[in-house]
N, C-alpha and C. Protein backbone atom coordinates (compact mmCIF):
# COMPACT_ATOMS: atom_id res chain seq x y z
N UNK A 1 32.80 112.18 65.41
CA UNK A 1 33.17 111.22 66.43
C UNK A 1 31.93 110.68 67.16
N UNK A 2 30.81 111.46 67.51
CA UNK A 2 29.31 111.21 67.88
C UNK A 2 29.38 109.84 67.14
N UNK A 3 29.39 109.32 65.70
CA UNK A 3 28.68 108.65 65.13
C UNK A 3 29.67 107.59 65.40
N UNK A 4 30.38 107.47 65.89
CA UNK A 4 30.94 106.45 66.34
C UNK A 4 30.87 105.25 67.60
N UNK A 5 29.60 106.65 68.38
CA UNK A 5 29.58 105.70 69.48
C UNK A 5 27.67 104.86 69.21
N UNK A 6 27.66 104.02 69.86
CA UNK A 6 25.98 103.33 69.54
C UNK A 6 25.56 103.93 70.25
N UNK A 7 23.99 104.14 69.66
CA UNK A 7 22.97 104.76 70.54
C UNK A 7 22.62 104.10 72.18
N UNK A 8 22.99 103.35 72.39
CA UNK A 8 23.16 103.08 74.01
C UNK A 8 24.53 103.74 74.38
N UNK A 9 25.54 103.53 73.91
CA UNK A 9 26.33 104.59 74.39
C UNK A 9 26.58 105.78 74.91
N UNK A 10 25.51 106.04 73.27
CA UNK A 10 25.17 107.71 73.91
C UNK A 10 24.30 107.81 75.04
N UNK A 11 23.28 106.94 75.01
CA UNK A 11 22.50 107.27 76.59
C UNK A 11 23.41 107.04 77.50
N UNK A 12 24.27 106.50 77.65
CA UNK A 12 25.05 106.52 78.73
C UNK A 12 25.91 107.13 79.34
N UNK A 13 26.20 107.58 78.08
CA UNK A 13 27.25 109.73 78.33
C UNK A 13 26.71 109.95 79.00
N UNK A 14 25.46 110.01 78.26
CA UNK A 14 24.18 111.62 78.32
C UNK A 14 24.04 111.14 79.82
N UNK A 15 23.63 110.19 80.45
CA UNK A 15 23.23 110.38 82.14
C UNK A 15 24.52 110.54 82.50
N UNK A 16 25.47 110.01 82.62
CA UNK A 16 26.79 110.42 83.57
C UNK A 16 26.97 111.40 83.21
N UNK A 17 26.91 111.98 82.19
CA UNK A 17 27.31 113.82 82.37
C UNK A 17 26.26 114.68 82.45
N UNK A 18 24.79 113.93 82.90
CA UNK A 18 24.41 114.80 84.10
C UNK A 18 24.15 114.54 85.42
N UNK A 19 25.09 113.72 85.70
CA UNK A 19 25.71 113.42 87.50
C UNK A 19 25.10 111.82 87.91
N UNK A 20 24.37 111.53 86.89
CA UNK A 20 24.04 109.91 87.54
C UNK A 20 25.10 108.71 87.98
N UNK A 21 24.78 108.16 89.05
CA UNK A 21 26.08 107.12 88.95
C UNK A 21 25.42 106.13 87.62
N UNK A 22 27.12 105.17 87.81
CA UNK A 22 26.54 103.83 86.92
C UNK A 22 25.35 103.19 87.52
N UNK A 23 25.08 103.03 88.74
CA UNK A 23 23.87 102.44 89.55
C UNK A 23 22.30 102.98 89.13
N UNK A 24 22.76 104.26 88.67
CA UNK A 24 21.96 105.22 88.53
C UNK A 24 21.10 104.89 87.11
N UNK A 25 22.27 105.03 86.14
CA UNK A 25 21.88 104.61 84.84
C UNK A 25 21.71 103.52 84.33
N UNK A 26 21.77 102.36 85.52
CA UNK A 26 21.60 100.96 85.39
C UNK A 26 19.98 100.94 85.35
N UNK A 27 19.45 101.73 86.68
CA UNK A 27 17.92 101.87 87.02
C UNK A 27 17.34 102.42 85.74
N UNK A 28 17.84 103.83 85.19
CA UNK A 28 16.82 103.98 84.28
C UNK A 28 16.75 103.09 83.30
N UNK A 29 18.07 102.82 82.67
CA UNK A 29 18.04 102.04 81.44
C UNK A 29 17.40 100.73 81.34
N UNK A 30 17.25 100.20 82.85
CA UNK A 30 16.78 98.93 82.93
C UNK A 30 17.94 98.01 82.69
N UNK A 31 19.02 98.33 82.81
CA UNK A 31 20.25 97.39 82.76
C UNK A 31 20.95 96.94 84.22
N UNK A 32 22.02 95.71 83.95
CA UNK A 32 22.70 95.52 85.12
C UNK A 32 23.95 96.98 85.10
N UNK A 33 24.04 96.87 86.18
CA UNK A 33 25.58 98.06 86.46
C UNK A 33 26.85 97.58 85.82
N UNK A 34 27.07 96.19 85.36
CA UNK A 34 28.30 95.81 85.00
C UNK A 34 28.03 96.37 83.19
N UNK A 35 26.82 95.91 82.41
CA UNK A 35 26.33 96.54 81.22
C UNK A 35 26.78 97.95 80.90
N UNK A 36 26.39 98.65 82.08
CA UNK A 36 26.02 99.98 81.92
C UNK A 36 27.68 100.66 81.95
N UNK A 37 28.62 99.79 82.56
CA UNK A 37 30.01 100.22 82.83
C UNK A 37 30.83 99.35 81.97
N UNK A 38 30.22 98.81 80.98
CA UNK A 38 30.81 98.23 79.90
C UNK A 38 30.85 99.23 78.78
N UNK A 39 29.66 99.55 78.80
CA UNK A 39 29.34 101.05 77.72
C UNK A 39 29.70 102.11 78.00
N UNK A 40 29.94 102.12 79.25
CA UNK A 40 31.10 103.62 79.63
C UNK A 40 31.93 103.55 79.20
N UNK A 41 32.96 102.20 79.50
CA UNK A 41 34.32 101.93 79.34
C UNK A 41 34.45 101.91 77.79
N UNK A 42 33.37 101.67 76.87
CA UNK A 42 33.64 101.74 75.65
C UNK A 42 33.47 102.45 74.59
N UNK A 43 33.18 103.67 75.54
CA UNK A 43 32.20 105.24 74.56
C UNK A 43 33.88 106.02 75.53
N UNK A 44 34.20 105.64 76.22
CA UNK A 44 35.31 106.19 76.85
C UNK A 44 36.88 105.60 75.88
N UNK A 45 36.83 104.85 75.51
CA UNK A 45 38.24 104.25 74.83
C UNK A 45 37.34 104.77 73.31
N UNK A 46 36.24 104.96 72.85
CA UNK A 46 36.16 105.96 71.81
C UNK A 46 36.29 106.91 71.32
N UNK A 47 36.28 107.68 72.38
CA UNK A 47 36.43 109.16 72.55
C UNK A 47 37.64 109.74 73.23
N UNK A 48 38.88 108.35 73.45
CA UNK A 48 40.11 108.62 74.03
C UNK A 48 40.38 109.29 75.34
N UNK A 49 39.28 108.71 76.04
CA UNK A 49 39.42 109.50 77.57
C UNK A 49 39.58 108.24 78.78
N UNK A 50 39.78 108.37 79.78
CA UNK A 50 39.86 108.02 80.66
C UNK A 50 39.53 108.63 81.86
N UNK A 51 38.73 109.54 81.92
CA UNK A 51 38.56 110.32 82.69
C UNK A 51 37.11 110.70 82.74
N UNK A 52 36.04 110.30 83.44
CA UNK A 52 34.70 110.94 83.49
C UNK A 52 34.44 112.31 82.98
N UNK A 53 35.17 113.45 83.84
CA UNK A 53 35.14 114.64 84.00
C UNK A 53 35.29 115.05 82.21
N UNK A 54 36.22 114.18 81.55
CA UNK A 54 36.50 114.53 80.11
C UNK A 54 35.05 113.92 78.99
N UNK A 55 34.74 112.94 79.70
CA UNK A 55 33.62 112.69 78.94
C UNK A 55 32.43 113.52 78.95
N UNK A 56 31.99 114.34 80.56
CA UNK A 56 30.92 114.81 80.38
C UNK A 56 31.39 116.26 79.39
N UNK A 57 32.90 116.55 79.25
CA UNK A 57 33.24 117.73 78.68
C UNK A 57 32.87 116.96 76.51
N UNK A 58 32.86 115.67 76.16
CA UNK A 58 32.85 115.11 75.09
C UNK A 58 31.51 115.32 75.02
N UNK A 59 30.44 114.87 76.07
CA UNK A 59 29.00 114.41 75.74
C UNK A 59 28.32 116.58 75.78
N UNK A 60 29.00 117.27 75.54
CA UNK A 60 28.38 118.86 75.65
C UNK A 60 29.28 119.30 74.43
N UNK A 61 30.04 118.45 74.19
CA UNK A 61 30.90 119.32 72.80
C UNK A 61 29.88 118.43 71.60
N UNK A 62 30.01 116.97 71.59
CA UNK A 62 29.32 116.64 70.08
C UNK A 62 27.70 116.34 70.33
N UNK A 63 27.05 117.44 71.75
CA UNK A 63 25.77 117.48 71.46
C UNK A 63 25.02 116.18 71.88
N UNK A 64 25.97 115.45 72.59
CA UNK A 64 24.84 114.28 73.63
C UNK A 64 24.21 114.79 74.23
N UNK A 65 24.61 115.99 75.31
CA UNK A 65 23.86 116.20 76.77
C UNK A 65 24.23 117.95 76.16
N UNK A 66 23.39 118.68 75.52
CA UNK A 66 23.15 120.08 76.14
C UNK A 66 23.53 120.72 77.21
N UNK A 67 23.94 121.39 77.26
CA UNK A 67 24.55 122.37 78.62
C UNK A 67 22.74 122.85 79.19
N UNK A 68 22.12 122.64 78.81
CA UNK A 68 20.42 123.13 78.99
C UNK A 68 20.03 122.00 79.72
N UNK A 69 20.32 120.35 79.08
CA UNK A 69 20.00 119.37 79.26
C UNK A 69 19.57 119.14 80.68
N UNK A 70 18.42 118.45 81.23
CA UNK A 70 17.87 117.66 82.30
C UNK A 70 18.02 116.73 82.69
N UNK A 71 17.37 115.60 83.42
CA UNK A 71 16.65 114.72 83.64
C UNK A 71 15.21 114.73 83.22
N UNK A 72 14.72 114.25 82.66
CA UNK A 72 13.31 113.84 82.38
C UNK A 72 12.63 113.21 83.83
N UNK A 73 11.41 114.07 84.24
CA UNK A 73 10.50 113.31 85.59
C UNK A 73 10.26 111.75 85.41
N UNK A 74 10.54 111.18 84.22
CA UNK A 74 11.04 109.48 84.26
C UNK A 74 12.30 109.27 84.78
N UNK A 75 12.81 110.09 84.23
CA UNK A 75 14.71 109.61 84.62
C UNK A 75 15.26 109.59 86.12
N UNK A 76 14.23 110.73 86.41
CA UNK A 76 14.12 111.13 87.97
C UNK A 76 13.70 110.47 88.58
N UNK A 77 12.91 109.69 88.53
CA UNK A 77 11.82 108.72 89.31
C UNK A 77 12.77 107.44 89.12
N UNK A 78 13.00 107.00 87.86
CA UNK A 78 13.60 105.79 87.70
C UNK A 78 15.38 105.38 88.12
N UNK A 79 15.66 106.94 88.34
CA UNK A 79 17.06 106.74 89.16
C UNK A 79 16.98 106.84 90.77
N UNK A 80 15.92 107.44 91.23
CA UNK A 80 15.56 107.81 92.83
C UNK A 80 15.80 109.32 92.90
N UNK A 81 16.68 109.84 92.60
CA UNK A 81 16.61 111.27 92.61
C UNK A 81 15.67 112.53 92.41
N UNK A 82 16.18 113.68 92.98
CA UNK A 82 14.82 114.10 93.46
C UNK A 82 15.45 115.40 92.54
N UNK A 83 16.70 115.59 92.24
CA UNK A 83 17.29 116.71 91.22
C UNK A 83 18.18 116.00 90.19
N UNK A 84 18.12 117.03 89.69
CA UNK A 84 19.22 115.89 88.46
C UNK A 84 20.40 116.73 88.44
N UNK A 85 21.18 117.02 89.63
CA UNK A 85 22.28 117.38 89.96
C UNK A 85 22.97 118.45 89.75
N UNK A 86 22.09 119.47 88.35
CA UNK A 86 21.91 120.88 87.85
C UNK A 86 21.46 121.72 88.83
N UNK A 87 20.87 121.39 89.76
CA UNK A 87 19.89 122.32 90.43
C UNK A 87 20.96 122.51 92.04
């Protein structure tokens, strides 16, 4: 099911399921927020959820975001955050 979603997609799991808003992942990615919640909404009707909470449980089952997984000191800087919501 991974291979179903595009590799911007997957970056876009991968930060919301580790606590970024869409605003958030707009900054790193360098995208607008409406972009960035276009690719939610469509890695989300891929993966048959409707529900955030179920996606970050999708993006740790097919191996987007590691249960180990971070923020990168770019991701950090480029979202404003000072933790990446693990801590």
């Amino acid at each position: 099911m991974a291979k179903e979603l595009t590799p911007r997609q997957k970056q876009v799991v991968r930060l919301l399921s580790l606590g970024c808003s869409v605003r958030e992942v707009a900054r790193i990615l360098k995208l607008s927020p409406s972009t960035v919640d276009n690719h939610k909404s469509a890695a989300m009707a891929r993966l048959g959820t409707d529900k955030v909470a179920l996606l970050t449980r999708w993006a740790i089952k097919l191996r987007i975001s590691p249960l180990n997984d971070k923020l990168t000191k770019e991701e950090k800087r480029l979202s404003g955050r000072k933790n990446d919501g693990w801590n």
